[in-house]
C-alpha atoms as a PDB file:
ATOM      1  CA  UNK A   1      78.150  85.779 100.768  1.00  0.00           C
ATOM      2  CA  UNK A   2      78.132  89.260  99.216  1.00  0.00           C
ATOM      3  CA  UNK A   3      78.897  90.014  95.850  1.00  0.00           C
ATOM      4  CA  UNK A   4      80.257  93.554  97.289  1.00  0.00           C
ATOM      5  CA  UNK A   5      84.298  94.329  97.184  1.00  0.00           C
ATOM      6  CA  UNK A   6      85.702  93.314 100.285  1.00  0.00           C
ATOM      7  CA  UNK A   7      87.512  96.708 100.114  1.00  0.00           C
ATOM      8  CA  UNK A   8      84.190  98.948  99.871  1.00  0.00           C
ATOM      9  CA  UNK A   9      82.809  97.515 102.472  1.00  0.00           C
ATOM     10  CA  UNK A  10      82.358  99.701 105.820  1.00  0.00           C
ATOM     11  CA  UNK A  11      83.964  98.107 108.846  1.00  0.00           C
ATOM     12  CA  UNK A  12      80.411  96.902 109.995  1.00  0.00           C
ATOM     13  CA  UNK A  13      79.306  95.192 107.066  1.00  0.00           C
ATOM     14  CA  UNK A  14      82.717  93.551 106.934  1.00  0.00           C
ATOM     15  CA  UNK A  15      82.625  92.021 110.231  1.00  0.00           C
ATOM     16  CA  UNK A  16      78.975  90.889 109.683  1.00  0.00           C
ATOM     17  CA  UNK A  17      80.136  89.156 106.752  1.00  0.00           C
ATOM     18  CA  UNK A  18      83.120  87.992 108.508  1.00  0.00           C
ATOM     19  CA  UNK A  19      80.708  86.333 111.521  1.00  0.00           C
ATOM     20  CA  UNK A  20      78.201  84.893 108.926  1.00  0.00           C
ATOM     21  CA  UNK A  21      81.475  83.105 107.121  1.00  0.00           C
ATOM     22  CA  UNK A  22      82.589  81.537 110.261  1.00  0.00           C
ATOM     23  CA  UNK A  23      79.020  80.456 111.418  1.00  0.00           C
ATOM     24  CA  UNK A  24      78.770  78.559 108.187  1.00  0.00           C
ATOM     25  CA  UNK A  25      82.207  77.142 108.083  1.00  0.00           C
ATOM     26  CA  UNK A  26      82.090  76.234 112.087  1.00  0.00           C
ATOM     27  CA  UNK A  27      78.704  74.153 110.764  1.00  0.00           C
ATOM     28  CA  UNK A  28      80.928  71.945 109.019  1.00  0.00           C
ATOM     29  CA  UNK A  29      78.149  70.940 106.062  1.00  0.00           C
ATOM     30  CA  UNK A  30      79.288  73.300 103.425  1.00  0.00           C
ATOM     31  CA  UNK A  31      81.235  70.896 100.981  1.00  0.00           C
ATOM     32  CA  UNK A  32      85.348  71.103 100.521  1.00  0.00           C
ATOM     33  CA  UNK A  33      85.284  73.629  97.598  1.00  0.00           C
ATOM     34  CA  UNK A  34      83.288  75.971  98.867  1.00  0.00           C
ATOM     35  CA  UNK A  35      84.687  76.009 102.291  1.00  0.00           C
ATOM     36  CA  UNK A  36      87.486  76.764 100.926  1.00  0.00           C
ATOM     37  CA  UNK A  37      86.013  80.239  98.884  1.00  0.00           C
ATOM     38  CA  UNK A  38      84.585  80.915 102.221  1.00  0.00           C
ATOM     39  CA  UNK A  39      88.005  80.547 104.095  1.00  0.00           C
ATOM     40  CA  UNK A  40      89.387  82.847 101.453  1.00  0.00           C
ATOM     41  CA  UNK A  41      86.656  85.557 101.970  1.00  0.00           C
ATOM     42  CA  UNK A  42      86.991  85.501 105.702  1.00  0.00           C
ATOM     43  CA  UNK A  43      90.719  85.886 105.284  1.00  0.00           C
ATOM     44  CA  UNK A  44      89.986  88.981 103.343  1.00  0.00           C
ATOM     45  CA  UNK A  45      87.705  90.333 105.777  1.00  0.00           C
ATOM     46  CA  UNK A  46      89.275  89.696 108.731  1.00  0.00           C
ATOM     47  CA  UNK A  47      92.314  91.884 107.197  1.00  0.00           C
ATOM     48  CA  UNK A  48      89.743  94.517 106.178  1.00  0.00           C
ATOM     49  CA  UNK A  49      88.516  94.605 109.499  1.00  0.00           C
ATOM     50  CA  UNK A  50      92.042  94.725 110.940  1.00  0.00           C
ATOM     51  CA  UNK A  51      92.706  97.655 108.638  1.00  0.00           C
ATOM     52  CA  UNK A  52      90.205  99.762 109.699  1.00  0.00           C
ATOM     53  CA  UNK A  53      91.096  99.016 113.388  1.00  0.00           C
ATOM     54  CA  UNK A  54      94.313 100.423 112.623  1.00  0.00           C
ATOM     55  CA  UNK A  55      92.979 103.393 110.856  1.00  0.00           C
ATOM     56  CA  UNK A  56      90.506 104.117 114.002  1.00  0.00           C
ATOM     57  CA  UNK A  57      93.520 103.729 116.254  1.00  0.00           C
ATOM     58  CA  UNK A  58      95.878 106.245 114.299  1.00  0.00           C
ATOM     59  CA  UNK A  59      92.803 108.643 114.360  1.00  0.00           C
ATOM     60  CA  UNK A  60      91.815 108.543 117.568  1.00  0.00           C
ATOM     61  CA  UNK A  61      96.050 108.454 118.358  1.00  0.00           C
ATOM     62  CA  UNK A  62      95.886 112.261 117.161  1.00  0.00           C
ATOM     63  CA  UNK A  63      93.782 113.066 119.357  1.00  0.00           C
ATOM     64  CA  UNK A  64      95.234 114.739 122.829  1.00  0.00           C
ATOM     65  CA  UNK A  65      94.054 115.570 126.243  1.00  0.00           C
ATOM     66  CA  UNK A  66      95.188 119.117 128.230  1.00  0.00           C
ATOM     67  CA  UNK A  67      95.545 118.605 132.104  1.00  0.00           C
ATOM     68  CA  UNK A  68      91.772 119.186 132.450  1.00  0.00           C
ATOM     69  CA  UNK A  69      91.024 116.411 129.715  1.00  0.00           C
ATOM     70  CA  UNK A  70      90.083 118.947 127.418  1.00  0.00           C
ATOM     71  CA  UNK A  71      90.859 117.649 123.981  1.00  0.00           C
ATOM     72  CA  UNK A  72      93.821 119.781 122.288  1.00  0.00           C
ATOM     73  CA  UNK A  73      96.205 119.396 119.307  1.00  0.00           C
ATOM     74  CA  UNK A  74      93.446 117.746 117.186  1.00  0.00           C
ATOM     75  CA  UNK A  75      94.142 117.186 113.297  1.00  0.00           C
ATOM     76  CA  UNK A  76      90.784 117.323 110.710  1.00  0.00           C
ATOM     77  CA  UNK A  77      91.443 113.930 109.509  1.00  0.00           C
ATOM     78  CA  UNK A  78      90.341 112.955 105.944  1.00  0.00           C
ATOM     79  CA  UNK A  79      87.277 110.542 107.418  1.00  0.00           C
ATOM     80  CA  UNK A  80      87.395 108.842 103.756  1.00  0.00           C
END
């Protein structure tokens, strides 16, 4: 598990975490406590993850296609 601030982490590295969390905890040897630090880190991933979706989706939402599918009304978004 990384040591790194769920909320610095790029959406990638997130849902790598995220996949590496649920292989160990669908192995079912990790003992009780530490399943349960790994539930908790998965739950904060997963809503990372989810965040960034919805940050992709509102992006790419202002975003806008003339009749020819030529991209108009386009905003510079802050891509922080």
């Amino acid at each position: 598990m990384s040591d790194t601030p769920v909320d610095k982490m790029s959406f990638e590295d997130a849902m790598r975490e995220l996949e590496t969390v649920v292989g160990q905890l669908e192995k079912g040897d990790v003992p009780l406590e530490d399943s349960i630090k790994l539930y908790e880190r998965g739950a904060e991933l997963k809503a990372h993850c989810a965040k960034k979706l919805a940050e992709a989706e509102e992006k790419v939402a202002k975003l806008t296609l003339d009749g020819n599918g030529t991209p108009t009304g386009t905003e510079m978004v802050d891509p922080g």
